[in-house]
N, C-alpha and C. Protein backbone atom coordinates (compact mmCIF):
# COMPACT_ATOMS: atom_id res chain seq x y z
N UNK A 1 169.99 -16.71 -100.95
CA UNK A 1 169.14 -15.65 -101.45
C UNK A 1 167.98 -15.42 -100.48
N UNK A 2 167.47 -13.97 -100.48
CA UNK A 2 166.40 -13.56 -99.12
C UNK A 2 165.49 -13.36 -100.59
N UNK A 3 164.19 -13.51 -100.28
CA UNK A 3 163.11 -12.96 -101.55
C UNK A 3 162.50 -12.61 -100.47
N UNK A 4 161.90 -11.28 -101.60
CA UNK A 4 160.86 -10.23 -101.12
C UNK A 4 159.57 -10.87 -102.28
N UNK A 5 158.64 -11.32 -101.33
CA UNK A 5 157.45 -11.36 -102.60
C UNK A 5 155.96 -11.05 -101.99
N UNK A 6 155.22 -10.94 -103.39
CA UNK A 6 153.89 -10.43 -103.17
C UNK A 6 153.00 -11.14 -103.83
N UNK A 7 152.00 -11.97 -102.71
CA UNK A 7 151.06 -12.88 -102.99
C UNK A 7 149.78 -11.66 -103.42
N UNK A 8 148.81 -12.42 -103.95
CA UNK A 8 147.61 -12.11 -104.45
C UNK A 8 146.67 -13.47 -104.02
N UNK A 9 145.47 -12.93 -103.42
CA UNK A 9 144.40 -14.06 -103.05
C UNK A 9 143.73 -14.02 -104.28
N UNK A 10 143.64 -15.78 -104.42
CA UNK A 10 142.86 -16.13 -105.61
C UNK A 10 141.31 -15.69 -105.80
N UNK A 11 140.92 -16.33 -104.18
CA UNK A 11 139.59 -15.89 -104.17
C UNK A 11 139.25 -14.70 -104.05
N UNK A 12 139.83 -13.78 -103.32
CA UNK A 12 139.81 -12.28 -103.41
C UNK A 12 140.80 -11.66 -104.21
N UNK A 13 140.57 -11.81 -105.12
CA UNK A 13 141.85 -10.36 -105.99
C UNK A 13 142.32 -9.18 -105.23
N UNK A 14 141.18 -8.68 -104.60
CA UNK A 14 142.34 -7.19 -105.08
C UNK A 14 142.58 -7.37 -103.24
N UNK A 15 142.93 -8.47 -102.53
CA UNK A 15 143.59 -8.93 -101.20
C UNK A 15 144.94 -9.18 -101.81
N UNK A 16 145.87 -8.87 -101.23
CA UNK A 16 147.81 -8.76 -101.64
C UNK A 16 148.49 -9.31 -99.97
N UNK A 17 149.31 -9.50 -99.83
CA UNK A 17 150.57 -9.93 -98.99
C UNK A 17 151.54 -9.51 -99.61
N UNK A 18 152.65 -8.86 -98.64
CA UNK A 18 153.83 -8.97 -98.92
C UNK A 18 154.85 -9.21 -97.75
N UNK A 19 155.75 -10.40 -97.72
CA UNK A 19 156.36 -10.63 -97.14
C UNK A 19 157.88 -11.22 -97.88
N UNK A 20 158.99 -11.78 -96.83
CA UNK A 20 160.42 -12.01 -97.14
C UNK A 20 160.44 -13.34 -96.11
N UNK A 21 160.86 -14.21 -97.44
CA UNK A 21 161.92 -15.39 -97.15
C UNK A 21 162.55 -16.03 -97.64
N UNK A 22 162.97 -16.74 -97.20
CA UNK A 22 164.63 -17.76 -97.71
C UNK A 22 164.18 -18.75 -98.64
N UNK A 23 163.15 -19.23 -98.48
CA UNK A 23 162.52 -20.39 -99.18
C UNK A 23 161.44 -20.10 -99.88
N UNK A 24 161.07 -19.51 -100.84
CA UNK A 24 159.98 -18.93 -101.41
C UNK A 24 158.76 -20.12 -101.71
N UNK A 25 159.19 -21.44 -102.00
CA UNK A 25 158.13 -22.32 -102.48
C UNK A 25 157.26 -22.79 -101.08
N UNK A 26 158.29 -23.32 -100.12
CA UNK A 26 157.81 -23.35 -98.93
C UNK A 26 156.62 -22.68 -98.24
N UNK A 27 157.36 -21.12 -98.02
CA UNK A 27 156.56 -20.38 -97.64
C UNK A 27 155.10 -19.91 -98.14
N UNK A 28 155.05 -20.31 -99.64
CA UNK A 28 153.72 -20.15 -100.07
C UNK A 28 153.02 -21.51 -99.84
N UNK A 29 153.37 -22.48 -99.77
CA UNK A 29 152.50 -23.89 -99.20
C UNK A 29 152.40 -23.21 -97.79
N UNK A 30 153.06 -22.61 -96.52
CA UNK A 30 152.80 -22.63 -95.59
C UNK A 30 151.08 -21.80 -95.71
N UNK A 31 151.20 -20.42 -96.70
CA UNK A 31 150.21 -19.78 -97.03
C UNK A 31 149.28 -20.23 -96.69
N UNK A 32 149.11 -21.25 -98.20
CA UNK A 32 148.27 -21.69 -98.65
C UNK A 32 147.28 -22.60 -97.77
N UNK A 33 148.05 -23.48 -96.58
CA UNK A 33 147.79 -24.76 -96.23
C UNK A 33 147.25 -23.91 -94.76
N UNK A 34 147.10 -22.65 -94.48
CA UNK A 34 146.55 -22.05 -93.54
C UNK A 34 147.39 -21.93 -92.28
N UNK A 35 148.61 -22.17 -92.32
CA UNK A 35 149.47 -21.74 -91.22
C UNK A 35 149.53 -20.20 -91.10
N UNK A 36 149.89 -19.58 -91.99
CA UNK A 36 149.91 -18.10 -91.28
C UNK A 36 148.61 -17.35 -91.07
N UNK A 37 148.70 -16.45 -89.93
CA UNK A 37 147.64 -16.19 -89.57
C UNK A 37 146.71 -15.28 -90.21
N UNK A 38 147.91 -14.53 -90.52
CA UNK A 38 147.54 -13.06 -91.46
C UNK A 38 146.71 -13.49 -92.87
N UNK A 39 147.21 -14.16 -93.24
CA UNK A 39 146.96 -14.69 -94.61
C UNK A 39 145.78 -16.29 -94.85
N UNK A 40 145.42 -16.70 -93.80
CA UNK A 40 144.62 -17.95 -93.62
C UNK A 40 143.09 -17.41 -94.07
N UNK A 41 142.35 -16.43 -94.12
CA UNK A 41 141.35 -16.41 -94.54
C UNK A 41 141.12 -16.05 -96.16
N UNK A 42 142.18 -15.64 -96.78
CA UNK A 42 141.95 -15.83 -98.01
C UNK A 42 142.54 -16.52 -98.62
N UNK A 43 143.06 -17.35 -98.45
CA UNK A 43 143.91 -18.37 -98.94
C UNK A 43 142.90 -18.90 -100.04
N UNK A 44 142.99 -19.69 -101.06
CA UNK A 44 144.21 -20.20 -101.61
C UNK A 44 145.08 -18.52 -102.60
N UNK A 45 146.65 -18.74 -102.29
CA UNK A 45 147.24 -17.33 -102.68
C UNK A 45 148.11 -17.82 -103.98
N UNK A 46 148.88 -17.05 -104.81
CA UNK A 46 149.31 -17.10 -105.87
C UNK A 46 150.44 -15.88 -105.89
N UNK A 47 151.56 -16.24 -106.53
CA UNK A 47 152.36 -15.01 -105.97
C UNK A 47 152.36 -14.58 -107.21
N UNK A 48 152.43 -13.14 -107.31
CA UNK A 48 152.16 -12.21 -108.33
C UNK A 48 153.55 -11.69 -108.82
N UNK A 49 154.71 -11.51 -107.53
CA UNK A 49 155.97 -11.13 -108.31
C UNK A 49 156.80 -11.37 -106.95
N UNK A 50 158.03 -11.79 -107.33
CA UNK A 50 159.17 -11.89 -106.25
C UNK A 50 160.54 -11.55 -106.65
N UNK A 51 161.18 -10.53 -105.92
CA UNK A 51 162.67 -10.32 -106.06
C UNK A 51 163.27 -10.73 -105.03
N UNK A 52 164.25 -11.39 -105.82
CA UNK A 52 165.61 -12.13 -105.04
C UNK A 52 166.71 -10.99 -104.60
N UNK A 53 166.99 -11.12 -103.15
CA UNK A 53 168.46 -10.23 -102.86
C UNK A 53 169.32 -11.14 -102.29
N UNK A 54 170.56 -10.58 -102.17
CA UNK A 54 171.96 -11.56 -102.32
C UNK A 54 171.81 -11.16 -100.89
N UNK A 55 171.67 -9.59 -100.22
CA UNK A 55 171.85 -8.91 -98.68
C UNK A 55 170.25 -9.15 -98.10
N UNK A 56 170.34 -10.09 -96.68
CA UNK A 56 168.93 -10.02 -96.14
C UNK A 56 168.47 -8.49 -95.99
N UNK A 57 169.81 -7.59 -95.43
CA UNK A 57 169.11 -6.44 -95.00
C UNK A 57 168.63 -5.57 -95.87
N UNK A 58 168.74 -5.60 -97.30
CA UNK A 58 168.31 -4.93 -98.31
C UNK A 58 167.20 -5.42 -98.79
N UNK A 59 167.05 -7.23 -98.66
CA UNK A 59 165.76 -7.49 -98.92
C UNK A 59 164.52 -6.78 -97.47
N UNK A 60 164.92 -6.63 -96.49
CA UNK A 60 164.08 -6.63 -95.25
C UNK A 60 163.57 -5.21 -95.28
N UNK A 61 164.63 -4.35 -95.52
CA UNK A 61 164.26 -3.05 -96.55
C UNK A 61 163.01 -2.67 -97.39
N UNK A 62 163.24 -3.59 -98.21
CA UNK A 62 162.21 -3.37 -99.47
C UNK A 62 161.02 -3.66 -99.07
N UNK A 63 161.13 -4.66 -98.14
CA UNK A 63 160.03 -5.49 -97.55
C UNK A 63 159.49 -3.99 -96.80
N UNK A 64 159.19 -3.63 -95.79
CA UNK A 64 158.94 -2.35 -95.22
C UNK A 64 158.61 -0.87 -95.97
N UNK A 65 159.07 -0.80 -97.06
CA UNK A 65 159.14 0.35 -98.29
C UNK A 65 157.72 -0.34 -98.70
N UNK A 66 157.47 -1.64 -99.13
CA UNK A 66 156.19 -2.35 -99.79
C UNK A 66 155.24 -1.82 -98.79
N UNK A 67 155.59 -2.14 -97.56
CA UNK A 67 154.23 -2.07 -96.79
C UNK A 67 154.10 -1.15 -96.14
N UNK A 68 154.90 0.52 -96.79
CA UNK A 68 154.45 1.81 -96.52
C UNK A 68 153.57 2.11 -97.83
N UNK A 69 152.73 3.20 -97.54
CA UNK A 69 151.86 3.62 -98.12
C UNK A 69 152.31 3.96 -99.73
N UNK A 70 153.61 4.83 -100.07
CA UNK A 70 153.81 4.97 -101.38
C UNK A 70 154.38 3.50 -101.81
N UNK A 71 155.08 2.73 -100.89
CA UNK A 71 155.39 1.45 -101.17
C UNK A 71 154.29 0.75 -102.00
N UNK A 72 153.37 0.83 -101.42
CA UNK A 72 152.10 -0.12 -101.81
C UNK A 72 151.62 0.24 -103.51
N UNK A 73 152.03 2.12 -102.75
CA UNK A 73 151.04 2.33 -104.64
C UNK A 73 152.33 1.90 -105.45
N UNK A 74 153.88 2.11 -105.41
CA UNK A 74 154.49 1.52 -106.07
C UNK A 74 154.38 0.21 -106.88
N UNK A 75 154.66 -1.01 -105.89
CA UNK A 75 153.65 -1.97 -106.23
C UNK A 75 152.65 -2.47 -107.12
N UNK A 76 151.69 -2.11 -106.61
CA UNK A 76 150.33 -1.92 -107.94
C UNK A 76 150.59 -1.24 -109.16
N UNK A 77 151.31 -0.52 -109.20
CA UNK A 77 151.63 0.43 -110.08
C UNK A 77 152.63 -0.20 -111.46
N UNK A 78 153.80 -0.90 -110.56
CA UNK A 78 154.93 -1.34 -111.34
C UNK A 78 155.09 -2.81 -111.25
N UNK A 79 154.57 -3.76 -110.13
CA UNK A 79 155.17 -4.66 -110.20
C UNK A 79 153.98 -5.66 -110.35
């Protein structure tokens, strides 16, 4: 399974991530523990919602749709 998910910073609320991977628990300790770069200043993060796809390329998809502009208001909106 590929997951598409979307963190929320604890300490900053209305700060979001959205990214895709194979290992969803992992990847949010990587978050959290300040490895990624993007995401190291607001850490500690909390994931707000994640969908699982069976096709990476449909998850990698969605992933890109999130982080276009109607993507985003989608998002906030629905998920």
């Amino acid at each position: 399974m590929t997951y598409v998910y979307i963190l929320r910073s604890s300490q900053t609320p209305e700060r979001f991530y959205v990214g895709v991977t194979g290992d969803l628990r992992s990847r949010r300790k990587r978050h959290n523990a300040g490895e990624v770069s993007h995401t190291s200043k607001f850490a500690p993060w909390e994931i707000k919602t994640y969908v699982a796809f069976s096709d990476e390329g449909q998850a990698r998809a969605f992933e890109r749709y999130l982080k276009s502009g109607s993507g985003r208001a989608f998002a906030m909106k629905r998920l």
